[in-house]
Protein backbone atom coordinates (compact mmCIF):
# COMPACT_ATOMS: atom_id res chain seq x y z
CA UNK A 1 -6.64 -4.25 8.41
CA UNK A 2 -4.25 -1.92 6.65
CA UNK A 3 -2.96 -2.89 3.26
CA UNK A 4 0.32 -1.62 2.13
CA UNK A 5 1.27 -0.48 -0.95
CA UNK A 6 3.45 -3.08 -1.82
CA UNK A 7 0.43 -5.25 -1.36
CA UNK A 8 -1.70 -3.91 -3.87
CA UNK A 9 1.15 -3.82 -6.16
CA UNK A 10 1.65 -7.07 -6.18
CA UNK A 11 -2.00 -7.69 -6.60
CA UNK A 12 -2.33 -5.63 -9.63
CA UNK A 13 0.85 -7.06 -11.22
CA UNK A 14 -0.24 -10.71 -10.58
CA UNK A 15 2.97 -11.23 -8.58
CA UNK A 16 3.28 -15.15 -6.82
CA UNK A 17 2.37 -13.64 -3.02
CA UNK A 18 -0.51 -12.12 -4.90
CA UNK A 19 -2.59 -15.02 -3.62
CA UNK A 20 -2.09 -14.67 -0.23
CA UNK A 21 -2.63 -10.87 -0.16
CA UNK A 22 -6.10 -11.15 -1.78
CA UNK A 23 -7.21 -13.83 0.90
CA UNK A 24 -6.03 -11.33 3.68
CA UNK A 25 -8.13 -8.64 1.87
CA UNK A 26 -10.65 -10.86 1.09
CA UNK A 27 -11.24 -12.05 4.77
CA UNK A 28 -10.69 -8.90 6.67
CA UNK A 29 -13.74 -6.94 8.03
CA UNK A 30 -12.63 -3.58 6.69
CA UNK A 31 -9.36 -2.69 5.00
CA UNK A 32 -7.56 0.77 5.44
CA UNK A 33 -4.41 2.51 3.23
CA UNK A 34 -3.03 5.98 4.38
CA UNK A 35 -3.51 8.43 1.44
CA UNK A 36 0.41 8.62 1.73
CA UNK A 37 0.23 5.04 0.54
CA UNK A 38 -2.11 5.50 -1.55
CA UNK A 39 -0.26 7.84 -3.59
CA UNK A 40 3.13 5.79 -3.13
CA UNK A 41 1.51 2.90 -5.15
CA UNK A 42 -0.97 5.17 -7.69
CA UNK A 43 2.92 6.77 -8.53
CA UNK A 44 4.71 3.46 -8.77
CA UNK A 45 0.92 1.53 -10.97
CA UNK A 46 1.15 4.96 -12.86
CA UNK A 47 5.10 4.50 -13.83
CA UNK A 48 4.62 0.66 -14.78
CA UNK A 49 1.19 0.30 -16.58
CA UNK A 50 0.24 3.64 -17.17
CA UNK A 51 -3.41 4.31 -17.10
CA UNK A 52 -4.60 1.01 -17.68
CA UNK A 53 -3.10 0.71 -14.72
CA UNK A 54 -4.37 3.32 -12.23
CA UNK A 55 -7.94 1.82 -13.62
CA UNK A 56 -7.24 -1.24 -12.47
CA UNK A 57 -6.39 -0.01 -9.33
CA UNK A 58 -9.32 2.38 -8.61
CA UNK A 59 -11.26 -0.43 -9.78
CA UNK A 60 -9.71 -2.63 -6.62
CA UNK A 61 -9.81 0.04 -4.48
CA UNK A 62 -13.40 0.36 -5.09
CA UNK A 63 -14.10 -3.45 -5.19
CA UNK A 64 -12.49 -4.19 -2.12
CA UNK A 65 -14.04 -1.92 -0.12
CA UNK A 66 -10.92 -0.24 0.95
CA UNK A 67 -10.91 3.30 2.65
CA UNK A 68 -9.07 5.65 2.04
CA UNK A 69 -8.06 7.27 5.82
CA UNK A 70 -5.48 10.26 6.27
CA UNK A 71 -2.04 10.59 7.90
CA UNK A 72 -2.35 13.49 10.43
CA UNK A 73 0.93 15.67 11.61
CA UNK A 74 1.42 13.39 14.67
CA UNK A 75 1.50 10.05 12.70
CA UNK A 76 3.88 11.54 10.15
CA UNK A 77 6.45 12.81 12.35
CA UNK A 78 5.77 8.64 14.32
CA UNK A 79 6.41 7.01 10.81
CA UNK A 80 9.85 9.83 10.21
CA UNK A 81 11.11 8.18 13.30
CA UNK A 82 10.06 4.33 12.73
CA UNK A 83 12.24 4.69 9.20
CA UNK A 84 15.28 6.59 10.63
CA UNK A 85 14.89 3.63 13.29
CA UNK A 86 13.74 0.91 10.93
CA UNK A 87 14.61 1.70 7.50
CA UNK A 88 16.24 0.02 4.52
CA UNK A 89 20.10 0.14 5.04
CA UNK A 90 19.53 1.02 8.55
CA UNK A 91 17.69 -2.17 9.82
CA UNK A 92 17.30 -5.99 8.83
CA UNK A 93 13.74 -4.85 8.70
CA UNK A 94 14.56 -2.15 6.24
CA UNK A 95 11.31 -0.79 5.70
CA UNK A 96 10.79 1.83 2.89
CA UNK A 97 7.58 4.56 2.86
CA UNK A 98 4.75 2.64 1.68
């Protein structure tokens, strides 16, 4: 499975979907985040807790057996297109980078 940023944010800030996002993690067989995603969230843990916070999320990382995999030319240019497509103000979808 790959997690999303936004999904390990809300983890770490103990936000109410929090629940469902650690089941998901929880019952997958492996669980993926794209180092761009990576350091989306490690940016936006960094800016709210500081580094009490980027502990806590190494420390899930780590726990959670999530890998780490990276975003090769190909997939960036793919995920340039899906938000010009798909992105927020652009689409009811409005997806953002993470």
């Amino acid at each position: 499975m790959v997690i999303d940023s936004s999904a390990i944010i809300a983890i770490l800030n103990d936000e109410p979907e929090r629940r469902v996002f650690n089941e998901a993690v929880e019952q997958a067989d492996g669980c993926l985040i794209s180092t761009a995603s990576f350091v989306e969230a490690s940016i936006v843990i960094d800016n709210q807790r500081g580094y009490d916070g980027l502990r806590d999320f190494d420390l899930f990382i780590v726990s959670a057996g999530i890998e780490l995999v990276p975003v090769d030319a190909d997939q960036a240019h793919i995920a340039r297109r899906a938000y010009r497509r798909y992105g927020k103000g652009r689409h009811p979808a409005a997806l953002n980078f993470g």
